[in-house]
Protein backbone atom coordinates (compact mmCIF):
# COMPACT_ATOMS: atom_id res chain seq x y z
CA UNK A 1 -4.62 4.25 -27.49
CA UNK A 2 -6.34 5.16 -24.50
CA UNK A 3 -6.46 2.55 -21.80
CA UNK A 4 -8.22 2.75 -18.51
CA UNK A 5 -6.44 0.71 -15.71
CA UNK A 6 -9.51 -1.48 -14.18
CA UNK A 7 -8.39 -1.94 -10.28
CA UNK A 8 -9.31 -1.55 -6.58
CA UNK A 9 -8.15 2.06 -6.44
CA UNK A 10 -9.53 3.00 -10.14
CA UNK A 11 -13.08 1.09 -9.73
CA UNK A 12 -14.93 3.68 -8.20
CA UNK A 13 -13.82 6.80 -10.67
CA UNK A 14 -14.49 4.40 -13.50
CA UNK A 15 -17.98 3.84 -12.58
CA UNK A 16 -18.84 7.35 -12.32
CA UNK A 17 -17.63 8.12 -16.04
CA UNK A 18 -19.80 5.69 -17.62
CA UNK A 19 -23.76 5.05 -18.60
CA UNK A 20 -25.19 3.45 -15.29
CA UNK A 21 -26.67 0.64 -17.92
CA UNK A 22 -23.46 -0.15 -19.20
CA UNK A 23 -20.87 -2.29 -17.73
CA UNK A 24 -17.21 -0.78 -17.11
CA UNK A 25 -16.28 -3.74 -19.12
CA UNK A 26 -18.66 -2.84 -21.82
CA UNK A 27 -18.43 0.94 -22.17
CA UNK A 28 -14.56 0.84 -22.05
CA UNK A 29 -12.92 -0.22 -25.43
CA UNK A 30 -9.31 -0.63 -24.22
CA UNK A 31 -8.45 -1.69 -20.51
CA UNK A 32 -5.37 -2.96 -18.58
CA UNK A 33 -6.73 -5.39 -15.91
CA UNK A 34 -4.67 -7.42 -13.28
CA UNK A 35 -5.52 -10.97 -13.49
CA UNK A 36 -5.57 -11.92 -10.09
CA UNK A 37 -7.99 -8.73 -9.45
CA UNK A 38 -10.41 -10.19 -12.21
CA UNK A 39 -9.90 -13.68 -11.28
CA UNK A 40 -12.33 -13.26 -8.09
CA UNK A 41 -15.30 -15.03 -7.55
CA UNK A 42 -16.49 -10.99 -7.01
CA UNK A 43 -15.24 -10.09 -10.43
CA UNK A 44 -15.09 -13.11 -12.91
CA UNK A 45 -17.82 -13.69 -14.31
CA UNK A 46 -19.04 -9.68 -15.27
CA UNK A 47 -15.63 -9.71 -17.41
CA UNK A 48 -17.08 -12.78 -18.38
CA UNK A 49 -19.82 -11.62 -19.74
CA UNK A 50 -18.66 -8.97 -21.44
CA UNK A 51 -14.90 -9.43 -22.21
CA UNK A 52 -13.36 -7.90 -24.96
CA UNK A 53 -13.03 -9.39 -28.51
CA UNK A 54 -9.15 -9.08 -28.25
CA UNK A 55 -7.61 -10.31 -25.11
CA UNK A 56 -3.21 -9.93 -24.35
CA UNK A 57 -2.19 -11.48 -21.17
CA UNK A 58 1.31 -10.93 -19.93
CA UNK A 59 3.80 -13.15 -17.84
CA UNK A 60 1.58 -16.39 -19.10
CA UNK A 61 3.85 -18.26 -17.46
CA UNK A 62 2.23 -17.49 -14.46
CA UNK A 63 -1.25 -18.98 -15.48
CA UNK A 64 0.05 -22.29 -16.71
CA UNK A 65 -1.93 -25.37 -14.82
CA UNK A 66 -0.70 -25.87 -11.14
CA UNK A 67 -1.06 -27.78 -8.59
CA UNK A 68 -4.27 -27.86 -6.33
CA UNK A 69 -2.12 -26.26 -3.70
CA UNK A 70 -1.28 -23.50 -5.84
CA UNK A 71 -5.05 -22.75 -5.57
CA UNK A 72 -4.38 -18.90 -7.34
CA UNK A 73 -2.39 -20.05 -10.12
CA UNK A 74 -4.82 -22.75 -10.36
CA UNK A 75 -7.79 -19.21 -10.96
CA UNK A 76 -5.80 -17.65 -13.51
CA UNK A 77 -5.46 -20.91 -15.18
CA UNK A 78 -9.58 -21.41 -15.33
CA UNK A 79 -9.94 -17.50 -15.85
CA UNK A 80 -7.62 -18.24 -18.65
CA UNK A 81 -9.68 -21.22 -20.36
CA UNK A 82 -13.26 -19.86 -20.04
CA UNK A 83 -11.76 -16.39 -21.64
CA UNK A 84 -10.65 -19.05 -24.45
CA UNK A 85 -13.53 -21.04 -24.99
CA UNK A 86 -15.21 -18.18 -27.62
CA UNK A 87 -13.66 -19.49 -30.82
CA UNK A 88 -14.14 -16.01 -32.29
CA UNK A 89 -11.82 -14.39 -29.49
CA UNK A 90 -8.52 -13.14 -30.30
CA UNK A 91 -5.75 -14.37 -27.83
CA UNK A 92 -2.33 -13.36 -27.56
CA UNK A 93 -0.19 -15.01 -24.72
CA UNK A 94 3.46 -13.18 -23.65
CA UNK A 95 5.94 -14.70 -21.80
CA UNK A 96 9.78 -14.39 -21.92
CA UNK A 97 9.53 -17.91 -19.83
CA UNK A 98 6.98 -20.36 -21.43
CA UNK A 99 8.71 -23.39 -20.46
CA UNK A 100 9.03 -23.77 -16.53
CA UNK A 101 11.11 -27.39 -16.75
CA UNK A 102 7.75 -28.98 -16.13
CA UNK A 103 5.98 -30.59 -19.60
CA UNK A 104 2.86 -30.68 -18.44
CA UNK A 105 2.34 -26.93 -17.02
CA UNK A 106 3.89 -25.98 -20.72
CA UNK A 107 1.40 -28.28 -22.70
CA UNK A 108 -1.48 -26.42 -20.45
CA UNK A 109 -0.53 -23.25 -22.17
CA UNK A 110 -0.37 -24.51 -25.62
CA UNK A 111 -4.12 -26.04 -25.02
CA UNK A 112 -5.54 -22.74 -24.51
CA UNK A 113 -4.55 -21.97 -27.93
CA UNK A 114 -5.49 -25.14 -29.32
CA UNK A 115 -6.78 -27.76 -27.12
CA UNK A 116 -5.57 -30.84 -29.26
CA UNK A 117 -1.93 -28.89 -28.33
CA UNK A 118 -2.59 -30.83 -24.60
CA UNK A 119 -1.88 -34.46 -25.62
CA UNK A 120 0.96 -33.76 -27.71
CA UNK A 121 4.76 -34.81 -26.64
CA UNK A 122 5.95 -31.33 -27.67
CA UNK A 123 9.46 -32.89 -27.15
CA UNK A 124 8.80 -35.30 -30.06
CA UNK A 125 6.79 -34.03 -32.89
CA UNK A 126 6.81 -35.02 -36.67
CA UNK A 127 7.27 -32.08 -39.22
CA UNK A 128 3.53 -31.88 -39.66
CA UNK A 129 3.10 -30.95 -36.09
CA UNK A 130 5.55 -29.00 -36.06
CA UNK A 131 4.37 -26.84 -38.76
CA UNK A 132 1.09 -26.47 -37.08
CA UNK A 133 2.52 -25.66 -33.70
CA UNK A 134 4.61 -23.03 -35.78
CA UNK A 135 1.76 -21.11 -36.63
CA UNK A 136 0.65 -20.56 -32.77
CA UNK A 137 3.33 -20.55 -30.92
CA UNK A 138 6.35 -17.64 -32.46
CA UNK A 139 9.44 -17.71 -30.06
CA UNK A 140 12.22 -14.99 -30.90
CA UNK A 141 15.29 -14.41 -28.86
CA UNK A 142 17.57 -11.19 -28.39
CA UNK A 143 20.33 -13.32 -31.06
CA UNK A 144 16.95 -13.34 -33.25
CA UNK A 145 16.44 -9.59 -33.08
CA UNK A 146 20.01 -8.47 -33.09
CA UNK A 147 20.00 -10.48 -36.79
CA UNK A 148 17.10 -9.16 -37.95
CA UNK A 149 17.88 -5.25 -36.95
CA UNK A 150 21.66 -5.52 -38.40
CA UNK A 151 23.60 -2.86 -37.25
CA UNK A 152 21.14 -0.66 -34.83
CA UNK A 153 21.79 -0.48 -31.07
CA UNK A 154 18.57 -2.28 -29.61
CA UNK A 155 20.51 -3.93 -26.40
CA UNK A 156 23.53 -2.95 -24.54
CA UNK A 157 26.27 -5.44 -23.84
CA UNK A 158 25.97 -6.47 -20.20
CA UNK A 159 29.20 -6.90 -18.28
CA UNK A 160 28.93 -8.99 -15.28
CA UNK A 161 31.33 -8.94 -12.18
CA UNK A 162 31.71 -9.88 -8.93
CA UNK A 163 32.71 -7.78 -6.00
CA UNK A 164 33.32 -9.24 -2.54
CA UNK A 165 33.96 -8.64 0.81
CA UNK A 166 34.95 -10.36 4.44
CA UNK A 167 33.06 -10.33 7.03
CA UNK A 168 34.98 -7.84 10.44
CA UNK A 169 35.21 -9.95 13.22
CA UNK A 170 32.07 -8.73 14.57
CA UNK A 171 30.00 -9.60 11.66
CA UNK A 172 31.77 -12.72 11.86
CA UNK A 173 30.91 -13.74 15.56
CA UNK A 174 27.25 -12.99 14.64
CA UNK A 175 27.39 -15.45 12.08
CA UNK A 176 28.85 -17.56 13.51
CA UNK A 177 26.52 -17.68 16.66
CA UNK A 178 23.60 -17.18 14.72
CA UNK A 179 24.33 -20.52 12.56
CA UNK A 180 25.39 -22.66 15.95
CA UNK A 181 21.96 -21.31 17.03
CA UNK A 182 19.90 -22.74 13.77
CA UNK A 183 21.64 -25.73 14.06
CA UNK A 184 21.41 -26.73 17.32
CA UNK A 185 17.09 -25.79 17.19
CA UNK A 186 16.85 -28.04 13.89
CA UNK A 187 19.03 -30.76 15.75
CA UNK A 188 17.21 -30.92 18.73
CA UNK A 189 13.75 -30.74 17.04
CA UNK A 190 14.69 -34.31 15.49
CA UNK A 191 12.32 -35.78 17.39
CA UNK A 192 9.55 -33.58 17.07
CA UNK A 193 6.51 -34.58 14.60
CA UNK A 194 7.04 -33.70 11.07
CA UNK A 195 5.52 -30.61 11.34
CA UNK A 196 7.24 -29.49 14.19
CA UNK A 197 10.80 -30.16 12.45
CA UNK A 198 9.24 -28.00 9.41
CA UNK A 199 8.57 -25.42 11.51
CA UNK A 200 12.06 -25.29 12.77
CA UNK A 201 13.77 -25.69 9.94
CA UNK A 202 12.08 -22.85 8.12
CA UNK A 203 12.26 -20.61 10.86
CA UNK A 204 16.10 -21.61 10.85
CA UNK A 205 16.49 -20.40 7.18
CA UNK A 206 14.42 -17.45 7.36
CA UNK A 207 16.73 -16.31 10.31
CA UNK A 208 20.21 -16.40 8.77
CA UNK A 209 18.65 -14.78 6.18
CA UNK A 210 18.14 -11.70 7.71
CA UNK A 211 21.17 -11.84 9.88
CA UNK A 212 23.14 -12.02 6.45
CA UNK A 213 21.24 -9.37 5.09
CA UNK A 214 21.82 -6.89 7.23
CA UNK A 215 22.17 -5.51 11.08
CA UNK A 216 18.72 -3.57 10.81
CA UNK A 217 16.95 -6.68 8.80
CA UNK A 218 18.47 -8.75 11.82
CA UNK A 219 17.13 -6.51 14.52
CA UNK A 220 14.07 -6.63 13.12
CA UNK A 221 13.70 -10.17 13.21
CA UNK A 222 15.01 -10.99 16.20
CA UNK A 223 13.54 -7.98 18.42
CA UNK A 224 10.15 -7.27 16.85
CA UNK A 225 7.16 -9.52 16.16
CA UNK A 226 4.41 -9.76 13.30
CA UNK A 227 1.79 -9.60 16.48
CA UNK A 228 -0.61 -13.10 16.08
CA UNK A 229 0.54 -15.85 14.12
CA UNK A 230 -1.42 -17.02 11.55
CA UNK A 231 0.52 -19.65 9.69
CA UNK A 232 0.42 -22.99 11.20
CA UNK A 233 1.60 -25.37 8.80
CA UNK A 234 5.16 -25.47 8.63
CA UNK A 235 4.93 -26.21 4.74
CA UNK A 236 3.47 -22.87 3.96
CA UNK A 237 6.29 -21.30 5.79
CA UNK A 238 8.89 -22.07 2.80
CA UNK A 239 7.09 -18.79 1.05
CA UNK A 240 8.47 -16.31 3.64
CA UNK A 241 12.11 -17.52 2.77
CA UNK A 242 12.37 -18.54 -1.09
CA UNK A 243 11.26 -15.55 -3.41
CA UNK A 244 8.92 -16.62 -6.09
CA UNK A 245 9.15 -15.04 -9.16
CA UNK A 246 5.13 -15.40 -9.94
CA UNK A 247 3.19 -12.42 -8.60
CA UNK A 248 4.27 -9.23 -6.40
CA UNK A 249 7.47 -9.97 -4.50
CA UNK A 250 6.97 -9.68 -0.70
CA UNK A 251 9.80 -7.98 0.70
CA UNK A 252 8.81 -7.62 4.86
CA UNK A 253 11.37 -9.41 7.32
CA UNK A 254 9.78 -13.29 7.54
CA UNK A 255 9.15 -13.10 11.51
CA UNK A 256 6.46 -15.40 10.91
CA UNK A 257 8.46 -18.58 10.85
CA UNK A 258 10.58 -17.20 13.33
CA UNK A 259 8.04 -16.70 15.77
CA UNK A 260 6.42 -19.80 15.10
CA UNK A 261 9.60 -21.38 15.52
CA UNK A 262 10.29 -20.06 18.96
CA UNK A 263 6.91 -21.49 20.54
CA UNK A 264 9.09 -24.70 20.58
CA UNK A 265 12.16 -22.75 21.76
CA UNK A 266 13.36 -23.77 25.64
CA UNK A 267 13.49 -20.38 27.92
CA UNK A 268 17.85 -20.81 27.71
CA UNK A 269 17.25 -21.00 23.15
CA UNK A 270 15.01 -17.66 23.31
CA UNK A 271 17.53 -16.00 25.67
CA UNK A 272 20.15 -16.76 23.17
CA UNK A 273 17.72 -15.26 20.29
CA UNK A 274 18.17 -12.17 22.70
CA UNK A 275 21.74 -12.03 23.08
CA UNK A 276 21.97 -12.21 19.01
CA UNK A 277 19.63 -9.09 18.39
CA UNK A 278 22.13 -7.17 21.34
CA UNK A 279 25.08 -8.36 18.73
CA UNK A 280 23.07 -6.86 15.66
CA UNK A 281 22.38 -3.76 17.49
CA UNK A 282 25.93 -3.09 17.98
CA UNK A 283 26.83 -3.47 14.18
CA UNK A 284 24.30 -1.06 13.26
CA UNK A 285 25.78 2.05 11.02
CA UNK A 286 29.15 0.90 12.17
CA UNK A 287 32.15 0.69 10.66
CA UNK A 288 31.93 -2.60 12.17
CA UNK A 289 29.23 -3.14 9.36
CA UNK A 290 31.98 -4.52 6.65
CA UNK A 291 29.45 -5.90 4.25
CA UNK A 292 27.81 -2.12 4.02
CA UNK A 293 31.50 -0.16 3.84
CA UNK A 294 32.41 -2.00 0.89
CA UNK A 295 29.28 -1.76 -1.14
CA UNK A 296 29.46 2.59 -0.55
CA UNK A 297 33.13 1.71 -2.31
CA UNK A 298 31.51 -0.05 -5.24
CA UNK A 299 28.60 2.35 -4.87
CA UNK A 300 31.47 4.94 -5.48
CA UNK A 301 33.67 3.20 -8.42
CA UNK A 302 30.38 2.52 -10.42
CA UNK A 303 29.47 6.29 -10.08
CA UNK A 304 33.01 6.93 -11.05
CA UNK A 305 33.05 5.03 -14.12
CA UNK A 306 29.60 7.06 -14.98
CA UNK A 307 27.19 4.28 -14.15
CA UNK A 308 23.82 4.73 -12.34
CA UNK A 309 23.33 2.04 -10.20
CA UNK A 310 20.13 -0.18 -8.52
CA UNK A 311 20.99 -1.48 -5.63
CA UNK A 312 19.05 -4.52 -4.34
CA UNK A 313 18.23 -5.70 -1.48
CA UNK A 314 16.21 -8.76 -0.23
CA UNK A 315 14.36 -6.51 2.64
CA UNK A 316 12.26 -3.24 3.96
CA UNK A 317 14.60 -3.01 6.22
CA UNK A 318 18.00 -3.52 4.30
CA UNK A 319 16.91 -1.44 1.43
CA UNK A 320 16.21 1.67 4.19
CA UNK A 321 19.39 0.80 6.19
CA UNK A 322 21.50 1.12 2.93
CA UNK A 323 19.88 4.27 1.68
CA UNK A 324 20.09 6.02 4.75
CA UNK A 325 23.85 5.03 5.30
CA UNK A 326 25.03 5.79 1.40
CA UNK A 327 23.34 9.36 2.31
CA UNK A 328 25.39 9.91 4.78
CA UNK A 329 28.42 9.00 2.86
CA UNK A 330 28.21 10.29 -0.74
CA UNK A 331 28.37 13.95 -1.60
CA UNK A 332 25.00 16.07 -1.43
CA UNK A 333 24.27 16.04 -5.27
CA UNK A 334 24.27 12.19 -5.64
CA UNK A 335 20.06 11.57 -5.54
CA UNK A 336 19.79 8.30 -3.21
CA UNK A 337 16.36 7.16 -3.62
CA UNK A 338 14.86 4.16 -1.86
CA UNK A 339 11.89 1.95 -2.95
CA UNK A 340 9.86 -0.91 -0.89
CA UNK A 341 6.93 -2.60 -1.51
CA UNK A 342 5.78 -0.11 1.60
CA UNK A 343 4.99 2.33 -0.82
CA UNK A 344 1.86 2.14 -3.04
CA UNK A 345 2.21 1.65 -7.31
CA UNK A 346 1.55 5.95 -8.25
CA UNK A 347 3.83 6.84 -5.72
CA UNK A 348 6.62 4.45 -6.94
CA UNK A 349 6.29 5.81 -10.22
CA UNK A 350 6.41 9.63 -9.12
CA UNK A 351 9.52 9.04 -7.38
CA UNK A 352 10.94 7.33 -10.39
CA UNK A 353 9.63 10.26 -12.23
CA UNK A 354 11.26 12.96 -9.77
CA UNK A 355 14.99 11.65 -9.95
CA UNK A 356 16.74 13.55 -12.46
CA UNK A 357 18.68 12.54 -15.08
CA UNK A 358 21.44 15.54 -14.96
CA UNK A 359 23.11 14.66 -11.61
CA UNK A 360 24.37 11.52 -10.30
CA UNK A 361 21.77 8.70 -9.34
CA UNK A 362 21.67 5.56 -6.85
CA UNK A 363 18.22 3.51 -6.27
CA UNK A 364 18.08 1.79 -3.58
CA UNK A 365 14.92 -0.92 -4.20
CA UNK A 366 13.55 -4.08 -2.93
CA UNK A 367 12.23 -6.86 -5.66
CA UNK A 368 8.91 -4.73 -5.56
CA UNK A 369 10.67 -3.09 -8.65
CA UNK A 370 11.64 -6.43 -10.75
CA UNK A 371 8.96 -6.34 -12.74
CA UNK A 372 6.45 -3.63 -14.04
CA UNK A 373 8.80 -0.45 -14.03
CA UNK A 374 10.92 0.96 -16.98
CA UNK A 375 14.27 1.60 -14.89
CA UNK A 376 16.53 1.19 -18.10
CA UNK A 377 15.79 5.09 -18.78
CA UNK A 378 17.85 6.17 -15.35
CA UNK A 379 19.90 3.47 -14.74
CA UNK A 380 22.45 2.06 -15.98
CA UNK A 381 24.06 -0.82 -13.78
CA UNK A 382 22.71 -3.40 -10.89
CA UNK A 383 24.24 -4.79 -7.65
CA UNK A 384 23.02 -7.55 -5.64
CA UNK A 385 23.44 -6.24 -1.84
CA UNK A 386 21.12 -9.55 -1.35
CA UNK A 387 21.80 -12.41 -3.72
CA UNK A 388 18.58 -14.05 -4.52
CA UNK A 389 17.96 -17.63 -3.97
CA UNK A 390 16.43 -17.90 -7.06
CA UNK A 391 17.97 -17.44 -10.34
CA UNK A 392 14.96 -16.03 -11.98
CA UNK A 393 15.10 -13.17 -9.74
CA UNK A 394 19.01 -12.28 -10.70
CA UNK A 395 17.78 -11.88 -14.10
CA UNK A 396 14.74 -10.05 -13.80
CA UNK A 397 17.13 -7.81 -11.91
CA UNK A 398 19.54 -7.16 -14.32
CA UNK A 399 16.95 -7.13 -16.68
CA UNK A 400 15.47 -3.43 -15.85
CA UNK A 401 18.63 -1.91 -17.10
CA UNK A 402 19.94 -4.58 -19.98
CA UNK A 403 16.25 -4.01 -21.88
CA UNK A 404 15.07 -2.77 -25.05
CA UNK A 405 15.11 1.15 -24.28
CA UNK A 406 18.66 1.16 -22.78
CA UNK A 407 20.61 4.43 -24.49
CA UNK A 408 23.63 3.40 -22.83
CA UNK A 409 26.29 0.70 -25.07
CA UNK A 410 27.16 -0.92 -21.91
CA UNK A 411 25.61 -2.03 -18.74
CA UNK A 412 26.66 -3.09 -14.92
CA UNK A 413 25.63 -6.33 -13.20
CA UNK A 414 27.79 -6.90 -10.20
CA UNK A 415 27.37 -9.95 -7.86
CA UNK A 416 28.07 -8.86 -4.13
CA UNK A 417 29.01 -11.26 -1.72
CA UNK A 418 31.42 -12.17 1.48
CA UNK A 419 33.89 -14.49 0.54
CA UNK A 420 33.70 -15.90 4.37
CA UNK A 421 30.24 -15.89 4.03
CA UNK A 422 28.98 -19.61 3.86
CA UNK A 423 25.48 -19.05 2.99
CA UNK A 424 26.57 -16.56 0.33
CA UNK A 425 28.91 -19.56 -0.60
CA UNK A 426 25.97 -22.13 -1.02
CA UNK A 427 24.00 -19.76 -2.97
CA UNK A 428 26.15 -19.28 -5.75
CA UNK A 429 27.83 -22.56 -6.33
CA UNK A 430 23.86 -24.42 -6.49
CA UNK A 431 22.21 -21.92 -7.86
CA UNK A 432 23.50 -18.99 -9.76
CA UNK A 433 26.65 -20.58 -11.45
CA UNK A 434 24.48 -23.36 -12.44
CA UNK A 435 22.24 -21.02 -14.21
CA UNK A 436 25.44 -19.11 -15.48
CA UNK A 437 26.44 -22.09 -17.24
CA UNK A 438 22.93 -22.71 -18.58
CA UNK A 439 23.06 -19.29 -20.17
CA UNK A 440 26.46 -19.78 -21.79
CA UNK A 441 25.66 -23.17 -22.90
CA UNK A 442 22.09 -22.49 -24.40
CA UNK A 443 22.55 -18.38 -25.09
CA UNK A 444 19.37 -17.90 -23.19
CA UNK A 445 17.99 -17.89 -19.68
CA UNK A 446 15.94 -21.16 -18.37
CA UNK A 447 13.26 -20.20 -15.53
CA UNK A 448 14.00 -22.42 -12.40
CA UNK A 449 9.89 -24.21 -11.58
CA UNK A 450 8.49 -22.30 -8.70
CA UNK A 451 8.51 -26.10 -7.01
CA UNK A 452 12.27 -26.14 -6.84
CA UNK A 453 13.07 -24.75 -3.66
């Protein structure tokens, strides 16, 4: 079939290719549209006008009813029922996570489809219902598939491990000054107004963060500056410090709570903010750098054992920092290749494109690749330099190798953490064994709601 893709960068070509009294929307029979592109006030209401008869959106999930202050979830949503309000349209909703925890964004979905579906306890229905539901809403799991197909290889089995590692002394004192630090600002803003304290406590977060993530995502933070601040509500902050799983993952180094942090900072508190970027500095490429030294040794066991790895990291800067360091430290026919959200959609894709399959392979990639990528062609095994602090993330992850497509019987996932490391600590005993257990309870992964920071 031949699709156009209908975006900013494709608009203009588009336009010159069709009848000038035609609409792109109109003279094109098959396009692939982002939602949030056609869910502008600039946009809407030409696709409007003239959408197709058949419409597929993916990752549904994402345009379930919000909040008001989700105000672009909240567009795709009302892009989403005026595209359903022709009866005669055909609608086909995707989502590997229809069910968010939260009824009522669920029941939203199911409305679209049919709009009695909204005042329904979906939790609760007779057989009647239920056979009625049945014949709009199909769910079918990998265990479902796996039955069906018998004997042919359509997944590989996914071995999971953990690798860890303890922090040198040096890593350790920055740590450990860099937490006294957070502390003491979100102790001593106690008395602040509310949004004050916000502020502090989510420039706090954001901080160790990137002081756990790496000396260059650290130096970053602490010694550079986004330039003028424009986030003032200390609410809004939590977004540069918990990654969502709706949308495009942003992957820069959060100096935006930082900074806005330090307004409120004494002149002795920003010295101190000093002294910790002259401690990250000094890590830098070391051997000092303990967290890095033992991921090159996993790095070099995995390629051992004949896996091809991803590993990723939380930020620009990490993901560079890594790349540039296993370089230096693997032989010259291991491809290292490293992907950020710095680098537009085609040219991600041509460097996918360019690694070769007949030598040894490491990708080095932010969460910019999580979603919309076929990895499971190259790659055969994951590690988390960063954990994420959300458990959707982890397995969208470790889903671009274990994925329909994979040739290989067996893939990777390996959990990477310090063992000394307290925030790596917290992470995995309330969030990622919790969803562990989930998944070996239930045989399937439950999405954690985007409100559950």
């Amino acid at each position: 079939m031949d699709a156009v893709v209908v975006r900013s960068s494709t608009i203009a070509q588009l336009e010159r290719h069709k009848p000038a009294a035609l609409s792109l929307y109109e003279y094109y029979p098959i396009q692939v549209i982002s939602i949030d592109w056609v869910k502008s006030e600039r946009n809407k209401y030409q696709f409007l006008q003239f959408c197709p008869e058949m419409v597929i959106i993916d990752e549904v999930h994402g345009a379930a009813e919000a909040s008001p202050k989700n105000k672009s979830q909240q567009q795709r949503h009302q892009l989403l029922r005026e595209v359903a309000a022709d009866q005669r349209r055909h609608l086909i909703m995707l989502t590997a996570t229809p069910h968010s925890g939260i009824p009522e964004a669920f029941k939203s979905l199911l409305a679209i489809l049919k709009p009695e579906f909204g005042s329904w306890d979906v939790a609760n229905l007779d057989e009647e219902k239920r056979v009625i539901l049945a014949r709009h809403f199909v769910q079918r799991t990998r265990k479902d598939i796996l039955t069906i197909w018998g004997d042919e290889h359509c997944f590989p089995e996914r071995l999971t491990t953990d690798e860890t590692y303890e922090l040198s002394p040096e890593y350790w004192d920055l740590f450990h000054r860099t937490y006294d630090f957070c502390s003491e600002i979100v102790r001593s803003g106690e008395n602040l107004e509310q949004r004050r304290r916000r502020v502090r406590y989510w420039g706090a977060l954001a901080l160790l963060r990137c002081v756990m993530s790496s000396p260059a995502a650290a130096i970053t933070a602490l010694r550079k500056r986004a330039g003028s601040v424009v986030v003032e509500e200390g609410e809004e902050l939590k977004s540069f410090i918990f990654e969502s799983t709706e949308g495009i993952a942003s992957d820069e180094i959060p100096t935006s709570p930082i900074e806005v942090a330090e307004k409120d900072l004494s002149t002795s508190e920003r010295s101190k903010l000093w002294e910790l970027g002259r401690l990250a500095e000094r890590l830098f490429g070391s051997a000092k750098d303990s967290k890095l030294r033992r991921c090159v040794e996993v790095v070099k066991e995995l390629l051992k054992e004949d896996y091809s790895p991803i590993i990723w990291c939380r930020y620009v800067a990490t993901a560079e920092y890594v790349a540039q360091e296993l370089m230096k430290e693997l032989p010259r026919e291991v491809q290292v290749v490293a992907i950020t959200g710095r680098i537009g959609d085609e040219e991600r894709r041509a460097k996918i494109d360019d690694i070769s399959t007949h030598q040894p392979r490491i990708l080095v990639a932010t969460d910019c690749l999580s979603e919309g990528i076929n990895l499971q062609e190259k790659f055969t095994a994951v590690v988390h330099y960063d954990l994420p602090w959300n458990p959707n993330r982890l397995e969208q992850r470790e889903g671009r190798v274990d994925r329909y497509g994979q040739s290989a019987k067996k893939v990777k996932a390996v959990r990477f953490y310090g063992r000394d490391n307290p925030v790596d600590g917290a992470v995995i005993e309330v969030l990622l064994n919790k969803a562990k257990e989930i998944h070996r309870t239930l045989g399937t992964y439950v999405p954690v709601p985007e409100e559950g920071e």
